[in-house]
Protein backbone atom coordinates (compact mmCIF):
# COMPACT_ATOMS: atom_id res chain seq x y z
CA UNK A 1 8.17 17.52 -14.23
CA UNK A 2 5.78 15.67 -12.17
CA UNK A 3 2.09 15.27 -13.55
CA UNK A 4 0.82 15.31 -9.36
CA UNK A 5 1.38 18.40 -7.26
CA UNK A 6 -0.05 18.60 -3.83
CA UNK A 7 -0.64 21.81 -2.14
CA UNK A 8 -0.34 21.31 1.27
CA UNK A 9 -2.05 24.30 3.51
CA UNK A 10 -2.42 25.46 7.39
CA UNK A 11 -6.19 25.85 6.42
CA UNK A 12 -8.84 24.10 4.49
CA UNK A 13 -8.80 25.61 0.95
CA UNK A 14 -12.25 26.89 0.72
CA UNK A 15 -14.94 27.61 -2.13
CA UNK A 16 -13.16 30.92 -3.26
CA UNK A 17 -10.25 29.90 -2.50
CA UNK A 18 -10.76 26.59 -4.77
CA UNK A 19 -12.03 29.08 -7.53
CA UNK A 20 -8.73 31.23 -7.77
CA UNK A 21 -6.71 28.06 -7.94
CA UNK A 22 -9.31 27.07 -10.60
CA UNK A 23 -8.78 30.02 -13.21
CA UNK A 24 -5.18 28.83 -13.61
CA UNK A 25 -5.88 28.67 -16.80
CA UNK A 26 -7.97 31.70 -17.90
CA UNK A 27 -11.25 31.95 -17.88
CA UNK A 28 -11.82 30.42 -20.95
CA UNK A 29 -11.44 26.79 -19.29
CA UNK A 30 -14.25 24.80 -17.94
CA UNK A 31 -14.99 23.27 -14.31
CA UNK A 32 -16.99 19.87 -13.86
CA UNK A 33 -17.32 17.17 -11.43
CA UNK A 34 -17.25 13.67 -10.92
CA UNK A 35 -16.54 10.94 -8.30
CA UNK A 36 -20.50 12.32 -6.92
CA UNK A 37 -18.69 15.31 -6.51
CA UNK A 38 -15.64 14.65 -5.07
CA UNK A 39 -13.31 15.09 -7.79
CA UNK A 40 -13.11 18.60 -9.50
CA UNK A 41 -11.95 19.15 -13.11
CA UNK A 42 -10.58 22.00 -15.00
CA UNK A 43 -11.15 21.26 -18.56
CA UNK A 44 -10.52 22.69 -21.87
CA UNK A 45 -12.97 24.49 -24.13
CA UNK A 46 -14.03 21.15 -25.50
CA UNK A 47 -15.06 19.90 -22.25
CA UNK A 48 -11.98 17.01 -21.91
CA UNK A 49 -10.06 17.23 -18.38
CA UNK A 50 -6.81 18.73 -18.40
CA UNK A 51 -6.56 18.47 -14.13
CA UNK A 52 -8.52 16.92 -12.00
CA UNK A 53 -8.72 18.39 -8.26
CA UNK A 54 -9.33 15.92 -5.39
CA UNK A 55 -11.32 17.04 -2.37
CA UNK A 56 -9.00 18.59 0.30
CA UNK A 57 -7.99 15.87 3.09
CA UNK A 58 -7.01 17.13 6.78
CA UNK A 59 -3.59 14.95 7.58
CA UNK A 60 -3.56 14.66 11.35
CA UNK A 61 -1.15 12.16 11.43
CA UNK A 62 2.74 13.23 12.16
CA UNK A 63 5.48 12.28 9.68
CA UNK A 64 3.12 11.82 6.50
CA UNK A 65 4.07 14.67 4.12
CA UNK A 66 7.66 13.60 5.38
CA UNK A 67 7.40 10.19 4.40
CA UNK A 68 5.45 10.28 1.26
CA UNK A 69 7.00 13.06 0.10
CA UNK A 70 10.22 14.20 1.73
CA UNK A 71 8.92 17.52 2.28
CA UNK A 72 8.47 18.09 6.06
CA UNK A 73 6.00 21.13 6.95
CA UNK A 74 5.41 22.44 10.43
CA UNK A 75 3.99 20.70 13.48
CA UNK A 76 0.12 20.25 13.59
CA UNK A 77 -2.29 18.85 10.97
CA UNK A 78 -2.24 19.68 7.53
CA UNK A 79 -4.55 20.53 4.73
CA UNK A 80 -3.63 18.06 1.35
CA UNK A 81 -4.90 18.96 -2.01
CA UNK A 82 -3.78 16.67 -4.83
CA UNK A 83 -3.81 18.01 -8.38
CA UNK A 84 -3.57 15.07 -10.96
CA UNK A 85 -2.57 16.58 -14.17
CA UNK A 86 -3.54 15.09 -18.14
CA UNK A 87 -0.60 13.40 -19.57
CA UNK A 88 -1.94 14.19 -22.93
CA UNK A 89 -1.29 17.88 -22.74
CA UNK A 90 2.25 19.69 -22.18
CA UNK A 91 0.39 22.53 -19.87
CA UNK A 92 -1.34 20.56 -18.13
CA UNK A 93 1.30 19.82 -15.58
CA UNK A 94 2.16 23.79 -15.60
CA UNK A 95 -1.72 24.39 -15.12
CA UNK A 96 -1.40 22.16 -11.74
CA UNK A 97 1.27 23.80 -10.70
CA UNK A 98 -0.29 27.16 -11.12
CA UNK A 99 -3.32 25.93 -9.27
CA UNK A 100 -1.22 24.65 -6.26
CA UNK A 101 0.56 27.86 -6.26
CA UNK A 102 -2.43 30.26 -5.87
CA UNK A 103 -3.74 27.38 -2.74
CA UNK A 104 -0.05 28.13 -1.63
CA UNK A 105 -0.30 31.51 -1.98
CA UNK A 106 -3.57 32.53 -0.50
CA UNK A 107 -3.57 30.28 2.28
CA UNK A 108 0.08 30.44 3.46
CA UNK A 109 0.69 26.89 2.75
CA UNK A 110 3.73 24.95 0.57
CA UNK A 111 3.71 23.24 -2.81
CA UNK A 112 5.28 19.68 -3.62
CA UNK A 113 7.36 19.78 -5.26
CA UNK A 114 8.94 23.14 -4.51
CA UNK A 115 9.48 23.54 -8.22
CA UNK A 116 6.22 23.20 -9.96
CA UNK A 117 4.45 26.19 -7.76
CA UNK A 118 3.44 29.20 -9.53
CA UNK A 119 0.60 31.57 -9.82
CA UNK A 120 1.02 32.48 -13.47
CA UNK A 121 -2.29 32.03 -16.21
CA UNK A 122 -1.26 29.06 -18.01
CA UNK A 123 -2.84 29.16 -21.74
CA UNK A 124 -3.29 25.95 -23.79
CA UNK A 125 -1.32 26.04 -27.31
CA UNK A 126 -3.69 26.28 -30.06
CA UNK A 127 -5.13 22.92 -31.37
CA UNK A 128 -4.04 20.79 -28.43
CA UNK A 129 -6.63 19.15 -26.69
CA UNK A 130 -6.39 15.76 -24.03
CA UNK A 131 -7.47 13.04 -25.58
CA UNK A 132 -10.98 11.64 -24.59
CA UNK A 133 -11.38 10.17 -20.96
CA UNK A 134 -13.78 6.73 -21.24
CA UNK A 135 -16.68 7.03 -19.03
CA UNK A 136 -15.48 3.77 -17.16
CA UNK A 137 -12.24 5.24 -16.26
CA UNK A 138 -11.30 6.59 -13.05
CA UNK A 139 -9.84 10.19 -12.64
CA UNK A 140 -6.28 8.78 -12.20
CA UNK A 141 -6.29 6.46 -15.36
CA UNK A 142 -4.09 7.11 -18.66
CA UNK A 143 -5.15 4.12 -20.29
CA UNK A 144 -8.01 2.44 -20.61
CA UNK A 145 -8.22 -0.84 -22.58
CA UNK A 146 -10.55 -4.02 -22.98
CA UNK A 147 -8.23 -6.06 -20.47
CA UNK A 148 -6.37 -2.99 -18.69
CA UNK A 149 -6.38 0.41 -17.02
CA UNK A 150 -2.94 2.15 -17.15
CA UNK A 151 -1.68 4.61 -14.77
CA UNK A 152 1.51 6.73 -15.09
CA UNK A 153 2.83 7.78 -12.11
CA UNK A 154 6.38 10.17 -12.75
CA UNK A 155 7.02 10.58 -8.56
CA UNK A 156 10.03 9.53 -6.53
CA UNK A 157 7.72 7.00 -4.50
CA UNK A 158 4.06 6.72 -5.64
CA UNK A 159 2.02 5.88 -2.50
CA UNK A 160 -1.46 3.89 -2.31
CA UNK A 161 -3.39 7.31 -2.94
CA UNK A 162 -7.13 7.54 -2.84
CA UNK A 163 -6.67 7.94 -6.97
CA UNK A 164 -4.83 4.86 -7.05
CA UNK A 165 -7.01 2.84 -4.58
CA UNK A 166 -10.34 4.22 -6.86
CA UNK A 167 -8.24 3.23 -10.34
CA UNK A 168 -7.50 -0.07 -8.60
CA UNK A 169 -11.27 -0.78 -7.83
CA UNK A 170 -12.22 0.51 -11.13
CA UNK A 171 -10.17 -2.11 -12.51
CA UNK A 172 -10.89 -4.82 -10.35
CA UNK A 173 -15.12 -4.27 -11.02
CA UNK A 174 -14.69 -4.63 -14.82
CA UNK A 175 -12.45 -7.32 -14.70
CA UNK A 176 -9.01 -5.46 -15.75
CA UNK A 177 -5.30 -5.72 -14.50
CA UNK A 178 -4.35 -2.24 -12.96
CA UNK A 179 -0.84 -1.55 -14.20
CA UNK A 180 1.36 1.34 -13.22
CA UNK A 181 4.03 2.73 -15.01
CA UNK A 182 6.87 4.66 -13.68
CA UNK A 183 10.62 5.49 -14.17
CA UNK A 184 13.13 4.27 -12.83
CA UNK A 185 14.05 6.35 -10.31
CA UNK A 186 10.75 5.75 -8.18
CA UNK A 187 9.95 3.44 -5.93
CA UNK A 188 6.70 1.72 -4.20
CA UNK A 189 5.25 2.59 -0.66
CA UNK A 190 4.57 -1.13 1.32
CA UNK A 191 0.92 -0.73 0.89
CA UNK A 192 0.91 -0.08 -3.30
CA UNK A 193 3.51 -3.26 -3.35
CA UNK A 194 0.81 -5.28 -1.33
CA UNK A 195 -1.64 -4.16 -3.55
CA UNK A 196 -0.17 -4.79 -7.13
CA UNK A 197 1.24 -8.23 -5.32
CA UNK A 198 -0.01 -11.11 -8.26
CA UNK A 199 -1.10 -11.11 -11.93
CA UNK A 200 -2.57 -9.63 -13.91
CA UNK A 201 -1.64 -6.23 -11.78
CA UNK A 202 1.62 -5.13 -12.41
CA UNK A 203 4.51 -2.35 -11.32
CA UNK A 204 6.04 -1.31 -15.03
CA UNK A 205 9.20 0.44 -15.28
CA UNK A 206 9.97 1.82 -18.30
CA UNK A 207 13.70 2.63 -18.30
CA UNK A 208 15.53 4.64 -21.10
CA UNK A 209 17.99 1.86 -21.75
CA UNK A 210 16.48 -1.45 -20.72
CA UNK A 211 13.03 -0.47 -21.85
CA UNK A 212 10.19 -2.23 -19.92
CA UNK A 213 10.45 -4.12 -17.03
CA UNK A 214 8.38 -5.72 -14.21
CA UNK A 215 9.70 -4.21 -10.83
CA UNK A 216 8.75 -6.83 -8.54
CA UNK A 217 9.41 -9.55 -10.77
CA UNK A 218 12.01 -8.17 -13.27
CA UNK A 219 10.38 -10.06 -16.12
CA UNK A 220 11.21 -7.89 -19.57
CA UNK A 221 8.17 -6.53 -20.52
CA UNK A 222 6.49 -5.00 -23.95
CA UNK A 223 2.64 -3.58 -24.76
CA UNK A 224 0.91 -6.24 -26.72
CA UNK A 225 -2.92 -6.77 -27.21
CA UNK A 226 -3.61 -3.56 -25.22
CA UNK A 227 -1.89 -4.78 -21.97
CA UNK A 228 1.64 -5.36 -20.34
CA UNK A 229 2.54 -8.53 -20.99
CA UNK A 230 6.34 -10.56 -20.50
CA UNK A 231 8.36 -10.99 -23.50
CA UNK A 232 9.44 -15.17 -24.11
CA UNK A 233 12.02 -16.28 -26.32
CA UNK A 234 12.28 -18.87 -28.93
CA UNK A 235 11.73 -21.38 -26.05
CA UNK A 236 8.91 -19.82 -24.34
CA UNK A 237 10.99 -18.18 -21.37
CA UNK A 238 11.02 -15.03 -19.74
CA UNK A 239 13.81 -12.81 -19.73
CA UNK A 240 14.95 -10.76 -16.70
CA UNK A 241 15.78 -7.36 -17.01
CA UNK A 242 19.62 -5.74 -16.40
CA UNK A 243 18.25 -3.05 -14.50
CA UNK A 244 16.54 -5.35 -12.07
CA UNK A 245 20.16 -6.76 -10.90
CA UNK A 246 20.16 -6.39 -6.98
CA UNK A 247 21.90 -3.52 -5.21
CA UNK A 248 24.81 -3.55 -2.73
CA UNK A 249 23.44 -4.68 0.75
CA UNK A 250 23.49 -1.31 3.18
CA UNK A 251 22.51 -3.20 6.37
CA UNK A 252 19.08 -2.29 6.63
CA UNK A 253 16.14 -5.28 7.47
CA UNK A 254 12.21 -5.36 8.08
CA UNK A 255 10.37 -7.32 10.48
CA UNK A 256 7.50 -8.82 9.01
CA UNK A 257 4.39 -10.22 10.96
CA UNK A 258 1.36 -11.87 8.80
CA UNK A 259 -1.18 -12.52 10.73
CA UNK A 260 -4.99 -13.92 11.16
CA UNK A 261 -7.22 -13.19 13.71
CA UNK A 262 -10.76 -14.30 13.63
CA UNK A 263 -13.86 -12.69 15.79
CA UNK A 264 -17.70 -13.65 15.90
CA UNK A 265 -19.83 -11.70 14.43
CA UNK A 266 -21.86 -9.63 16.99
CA UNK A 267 -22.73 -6.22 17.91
CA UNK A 268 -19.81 -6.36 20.19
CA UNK A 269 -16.96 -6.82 18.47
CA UNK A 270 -13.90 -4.17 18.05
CA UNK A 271 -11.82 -4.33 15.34
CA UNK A 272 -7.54 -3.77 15.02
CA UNK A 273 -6.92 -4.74 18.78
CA UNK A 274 -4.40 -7.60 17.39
CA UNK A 275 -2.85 -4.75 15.43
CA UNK A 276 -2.31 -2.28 18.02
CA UNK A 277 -0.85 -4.98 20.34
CA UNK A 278 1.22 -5.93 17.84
CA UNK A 279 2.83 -2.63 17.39
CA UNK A 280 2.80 -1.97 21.19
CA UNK A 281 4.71 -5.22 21.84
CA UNK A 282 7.51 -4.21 18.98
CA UNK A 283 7.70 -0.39 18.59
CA UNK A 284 6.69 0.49 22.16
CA UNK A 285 3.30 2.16 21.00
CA UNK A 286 0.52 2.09 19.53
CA UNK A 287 -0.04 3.22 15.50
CA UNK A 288 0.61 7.05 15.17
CA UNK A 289 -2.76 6.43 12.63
CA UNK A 290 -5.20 4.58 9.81
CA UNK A 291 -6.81 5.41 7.06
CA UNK A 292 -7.98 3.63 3.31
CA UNK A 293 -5.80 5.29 1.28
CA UNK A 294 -2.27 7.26 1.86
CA UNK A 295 -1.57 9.52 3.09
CA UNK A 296 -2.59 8.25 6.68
CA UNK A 297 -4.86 11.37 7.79
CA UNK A 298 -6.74 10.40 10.76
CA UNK A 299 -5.26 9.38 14.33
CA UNK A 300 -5.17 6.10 15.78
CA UNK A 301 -9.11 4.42 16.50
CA UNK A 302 -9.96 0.95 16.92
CA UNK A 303 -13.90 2.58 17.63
CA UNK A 304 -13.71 4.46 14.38
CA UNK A 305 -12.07 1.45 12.22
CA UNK A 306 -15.01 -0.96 13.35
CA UNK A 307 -17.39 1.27 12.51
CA UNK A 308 -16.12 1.72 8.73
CA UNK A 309 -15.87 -1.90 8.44
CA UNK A 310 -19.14 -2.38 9.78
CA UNK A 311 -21.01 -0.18 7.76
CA UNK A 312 -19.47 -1.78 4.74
CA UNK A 313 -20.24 -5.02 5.57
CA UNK A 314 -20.66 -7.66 4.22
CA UNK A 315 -18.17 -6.37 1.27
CA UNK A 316 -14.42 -6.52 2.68
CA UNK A 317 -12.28 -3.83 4.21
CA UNK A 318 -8.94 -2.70 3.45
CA UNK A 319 -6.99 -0.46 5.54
CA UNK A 320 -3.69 1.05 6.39
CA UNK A 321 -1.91 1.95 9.69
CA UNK A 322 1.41 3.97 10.28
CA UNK A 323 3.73 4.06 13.34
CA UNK A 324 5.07 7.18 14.35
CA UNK A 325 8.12 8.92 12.59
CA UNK A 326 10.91 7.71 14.67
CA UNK A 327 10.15 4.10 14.05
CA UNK A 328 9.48 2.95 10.24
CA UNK A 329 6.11 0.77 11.00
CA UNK A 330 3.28 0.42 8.64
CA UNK A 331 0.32 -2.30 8.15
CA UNK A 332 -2.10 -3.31 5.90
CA UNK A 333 -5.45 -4.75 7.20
CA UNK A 334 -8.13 -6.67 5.62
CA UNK A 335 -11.23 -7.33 6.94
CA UNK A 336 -13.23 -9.68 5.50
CA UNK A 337 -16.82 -11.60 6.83
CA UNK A 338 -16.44 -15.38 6.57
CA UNK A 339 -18.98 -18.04 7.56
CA UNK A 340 -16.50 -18.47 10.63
CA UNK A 341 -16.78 -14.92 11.53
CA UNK A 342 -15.00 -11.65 11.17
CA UNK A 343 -11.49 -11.81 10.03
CA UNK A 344 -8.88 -9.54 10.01
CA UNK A 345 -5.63 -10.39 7.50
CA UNK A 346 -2.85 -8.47 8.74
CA UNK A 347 0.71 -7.61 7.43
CA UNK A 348 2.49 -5.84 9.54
CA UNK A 349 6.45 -4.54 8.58
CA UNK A 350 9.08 -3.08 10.43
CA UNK A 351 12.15 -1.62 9.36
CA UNK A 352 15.42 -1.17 10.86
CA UNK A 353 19.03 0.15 10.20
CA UNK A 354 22.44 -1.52 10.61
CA UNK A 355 23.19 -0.80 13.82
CA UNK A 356 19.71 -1.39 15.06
CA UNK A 357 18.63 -5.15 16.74
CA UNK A 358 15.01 -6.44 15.61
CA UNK A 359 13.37 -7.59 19.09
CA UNK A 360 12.70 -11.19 18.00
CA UNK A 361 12.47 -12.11 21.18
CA UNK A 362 9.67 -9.91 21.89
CA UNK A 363 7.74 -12.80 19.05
CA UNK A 364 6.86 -15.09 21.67
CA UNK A 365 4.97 -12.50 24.46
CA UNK A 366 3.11 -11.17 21.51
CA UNK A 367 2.01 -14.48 19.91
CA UNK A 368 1.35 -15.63 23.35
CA UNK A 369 -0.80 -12.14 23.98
CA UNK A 370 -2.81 -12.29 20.16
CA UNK A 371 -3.95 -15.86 21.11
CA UNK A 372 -4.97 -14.90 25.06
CA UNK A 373 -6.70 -11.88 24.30
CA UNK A 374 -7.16 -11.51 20.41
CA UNK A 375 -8.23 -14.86 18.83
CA UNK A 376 -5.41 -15.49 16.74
CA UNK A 377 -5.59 -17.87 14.02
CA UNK A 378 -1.79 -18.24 12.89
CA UNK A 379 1.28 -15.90 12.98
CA UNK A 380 4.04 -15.89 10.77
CA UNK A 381 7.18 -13.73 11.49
CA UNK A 382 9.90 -13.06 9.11
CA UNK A 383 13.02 -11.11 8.47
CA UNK A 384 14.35 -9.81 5.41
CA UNK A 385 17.30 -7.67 4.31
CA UNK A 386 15.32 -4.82 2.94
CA UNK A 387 15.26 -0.48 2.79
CA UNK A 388 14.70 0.76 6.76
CA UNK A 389 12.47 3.20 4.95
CA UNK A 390 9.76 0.07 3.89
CA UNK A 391 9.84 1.90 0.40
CA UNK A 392 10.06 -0.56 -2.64
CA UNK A 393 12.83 0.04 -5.20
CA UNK A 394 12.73 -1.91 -8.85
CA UNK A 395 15.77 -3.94 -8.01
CA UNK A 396 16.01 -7.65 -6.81
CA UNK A 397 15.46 -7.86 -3.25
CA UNK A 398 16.09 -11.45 -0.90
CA UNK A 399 12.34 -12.85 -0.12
CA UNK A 400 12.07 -12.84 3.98
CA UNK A 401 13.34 -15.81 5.86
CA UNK A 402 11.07 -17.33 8.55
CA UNK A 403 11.56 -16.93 12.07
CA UNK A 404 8.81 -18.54 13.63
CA UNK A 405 5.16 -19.47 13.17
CA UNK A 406 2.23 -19.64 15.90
CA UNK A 407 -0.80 -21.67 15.32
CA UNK A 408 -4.00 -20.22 17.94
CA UNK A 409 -5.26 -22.44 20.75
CA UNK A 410 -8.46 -22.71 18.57
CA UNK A 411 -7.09 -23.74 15.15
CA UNK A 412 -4.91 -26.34 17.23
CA UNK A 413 -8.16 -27.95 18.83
CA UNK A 414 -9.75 -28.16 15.01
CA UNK A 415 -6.60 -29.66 13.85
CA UNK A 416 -6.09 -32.01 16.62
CA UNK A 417 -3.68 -30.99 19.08
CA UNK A 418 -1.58 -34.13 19.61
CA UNK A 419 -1.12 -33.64 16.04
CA UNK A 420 -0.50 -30.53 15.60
CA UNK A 421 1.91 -30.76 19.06
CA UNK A 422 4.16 -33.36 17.16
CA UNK A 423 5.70 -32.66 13.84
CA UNK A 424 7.67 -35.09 12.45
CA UNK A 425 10.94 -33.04 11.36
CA UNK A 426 9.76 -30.59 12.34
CA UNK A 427 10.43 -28.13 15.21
CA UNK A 428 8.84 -28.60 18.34
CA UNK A 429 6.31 -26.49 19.14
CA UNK A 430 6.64 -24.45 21.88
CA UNK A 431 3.11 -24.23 24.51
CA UNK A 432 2.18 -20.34 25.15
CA UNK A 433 -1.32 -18.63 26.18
CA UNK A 434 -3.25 -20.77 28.73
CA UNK A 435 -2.60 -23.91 30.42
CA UNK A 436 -5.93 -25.56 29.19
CA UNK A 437 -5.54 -24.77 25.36
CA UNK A 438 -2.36 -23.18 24.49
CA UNK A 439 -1.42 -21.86 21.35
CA UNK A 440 1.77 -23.88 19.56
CA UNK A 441 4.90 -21.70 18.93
CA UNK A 442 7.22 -23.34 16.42
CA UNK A 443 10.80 -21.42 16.34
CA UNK A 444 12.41 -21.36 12.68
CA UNK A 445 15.20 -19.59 13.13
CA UNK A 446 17.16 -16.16 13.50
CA UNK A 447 16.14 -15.28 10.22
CA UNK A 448 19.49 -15.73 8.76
CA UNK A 449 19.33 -19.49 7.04
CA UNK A 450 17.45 -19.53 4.08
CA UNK A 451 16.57 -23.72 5.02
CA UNK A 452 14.31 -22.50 7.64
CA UNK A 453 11.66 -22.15 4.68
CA UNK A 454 12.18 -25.57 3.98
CA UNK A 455 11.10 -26.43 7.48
CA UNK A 456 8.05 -24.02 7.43
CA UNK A 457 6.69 -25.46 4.25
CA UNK A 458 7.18 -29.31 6.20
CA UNK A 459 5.43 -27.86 9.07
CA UNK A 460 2.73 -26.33 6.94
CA UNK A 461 2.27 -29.44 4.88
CA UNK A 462 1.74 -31.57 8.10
CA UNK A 463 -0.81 -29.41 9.99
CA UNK A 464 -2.87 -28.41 7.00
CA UNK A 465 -2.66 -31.88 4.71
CA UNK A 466 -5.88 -33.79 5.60
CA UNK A 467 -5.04 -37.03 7.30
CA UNK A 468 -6.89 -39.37 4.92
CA UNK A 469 -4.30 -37.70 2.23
CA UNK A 470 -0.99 -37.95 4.38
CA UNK A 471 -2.17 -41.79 4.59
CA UNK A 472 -2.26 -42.24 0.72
């Protein structure tokens, strides 16, 4: 059984409410805080959490419980209250459940998943008790070690979660890898892949006949020194896991934009324009919604986004935004305050089915709208064979294949545009945005030929290599 169950309610769970779900477990447990608050416990008589409660979320966003979760619930926005249950205790995922349940109950809501809800007292065996949880740990960590903090996640997909994103800053502050270990069976929502994306963070699959395995990498894995770490051979190479052998091909490919777009730093400036015309010139509308951790609860804002990011300047920004159901779209955004300005790092995927035609030729409009209107820095599109769904699996998948890269009219002028205008083999740039200082488009290809990255990496090599170098 799952250690996370979600009630998921028509109202906001409310003090009394929060109470009832609390005596799941008799009234012999104890209730603290932490997270300044935000994070209720139910703990056993010695005072160590056996559940920890996060504050209700309102999820106005349509499609969320759906996607995260396969569990659709009625039209309108939705109340979500995650329970995060001890992995050191066999009730403890029973004493979730029951807490869930009574939410359920009382407020007329469902659980996820179905199976887990009850409203039964849950006692704790005699003698069992979770094991201590280090004060430097956040709610959502297993395993906390000098180098690493360990989360087990035992969900079909395990989504960038406010319990994740605090573990992940946790980890990051005191200098630790953030490692999450799952089964199998689950898979990774495009946000958690972006952020476990480089060492030391790491997806960890434990299967039952392979035993431990990177999914992203595949590298064979096993716990040493109090961390994940790959396992060489005689000649100091990694091996590559069986289970990480790549699945038959179903059809199914994501459009991938990565993009820059830089902004000066002034009172005036609004924030995820680029993105929404972005999704506007490839889905047909704008982002359903954003938020900083899934799910997505709050509706589509540039205003709102700008002001986050503002207030938590000068410190970066990360963010997520979701298309609506009918078209698989999501984004991550980070926005970061450089000496050159405000930034914004985008990532922006796609997905589509077999029978289903990417607009590629849609590319060239938007690049040539980002530069006229958004300051864009450089665009890179891609296509890769990959799950409609954008969900992650722990099997080989092909990296994307370029299909064209735009450089902004401004980063042409500092790179000198006769330059930058004449690649040697190279493809020639096409001239979009405005007459006076265009923006270069270079076409790579359909996304098809895997050679194409051989001519990004020329093209990257000449615009970026300083000139005094390229002479040597």
């Amino acid at each position: 059984m799952t250690k996370d169950v979600i009630a998921l309610t028509p109202k906001m769970p409310d003090l009394p409410t929060l109470l009832a779900g609390l005596y799941a477990g008799g009234p012999d447990l104890g209730v603290n805080t932490t997270a300044d608050g935000a994070v209720v416990q139910l703990c056993g008589t010695d005072g160590r959490p056996l559940v920890s409660v996060e504050t209700p979320i309102l999820v106005q966003v349509p499609g969320e419980t759906n996607r995260l979760l396969d569990h659709a619930v009625e039209d309108g926005p939705v109340w979500w209250t995650e329970a995060r249950a001890s992995t050191a205790v066999a009730e403890a995922g029973r004493l979730a459940g029951s807490f869930a349940g009574r939410l359920a109950t009382v407020l007329g809501g469902t659980v996820w998943p179905p199976e887990a809800a009850s409203t039964e007292v849950v006692p704790l065996t005699a003698g069992v008790s979770a094991i201590p949880a280090p004060a430097a740990a956040a709610p959502a960590v297993d395993v906390l070690t000098d180098t690493t903090a360990v989360v087990i996640q035992d969900r079909p997909l395990v989504p960038m979660t406010s319990w994740l994103s605090d573990a992940l800053r946790t980890a990051t502050t005191t200098d630790r890898a953030l490692q999450i270990v799952t089964p199998p069976t689950a898979r990774l929502t495009f946000p958690t892949r972006n952020a476990l994306r480089g060492l030391p963070n790491r997806w960890v699959v434990q299967d039952p006949e392979h035993g431990y395995y990177d999914g992203l990498s595949g590298a064979v894995l096993h716990w040493k020194n109090g961390t994940f770490t790959p396992v060489h051979d005689e000649h100091g190479a990694t091996g590559v896991a069986e289970a990480f052998a790549p699945t038959l091909g179903t059809g199914d490919r994501q459009l991938i934009l990565t993009l820059r777009t830089r902004h000066p730093a002034d009172e005036n400036v609004v924030l995820g324009c680029g993105l929404e015309a972005a999704f506007h010139h490839l889905t047909g509308a704008p982002p359903a919604g954003w938020s900083t951790a899934e799910p997505v609860n709050l509706r589509w804002s540039t205003r709102q986004l700008t002001d986050l990011a503002r207030s938590r300047a000068p410190q970066p920004t990360w963010l997520f935004a979701v298309g609506h159901p009918d078209r698989p779209a999501l984004a991550t955004v980070r926005v970061l305050r450089t000496p050159a300005g405000v930034e914004e790092d985008i990532t922006l995927a796609i997905g589509y089915g077999d029978d289903e035609k990417p607009p590629l030729d849609a590319v060239e409009e938007l690049a040539t709208a980002l530069d006229t209107e958004h300051r864009l820095v450089t665009l890179l599109t891609s296509l890769r064979a990959a799950r409609r769904d954008l969900t992650v699996p722990p099997t080989l998948e092909a990296p994307p294949v370029p299909v064209a890269f735009t450089l902004g009219s401004d980063e042409a002028e500092a790179i000198d545009r006769a330059r930058a205008g004449h690649p040697p083999l190279c493809p020639t740039p096409t001239r979009v945005g405005l007459e006076s200082r265009p923006a270069l488009h270079y076409p790579l290809g359909d996304g098809t030929d895997p050679d194409a990255w051989s001519a990004f990496q020329r093209l990257i090599r000449h615009l970026f290599t300083p000139r005094q170098t390229q002479r040597k």
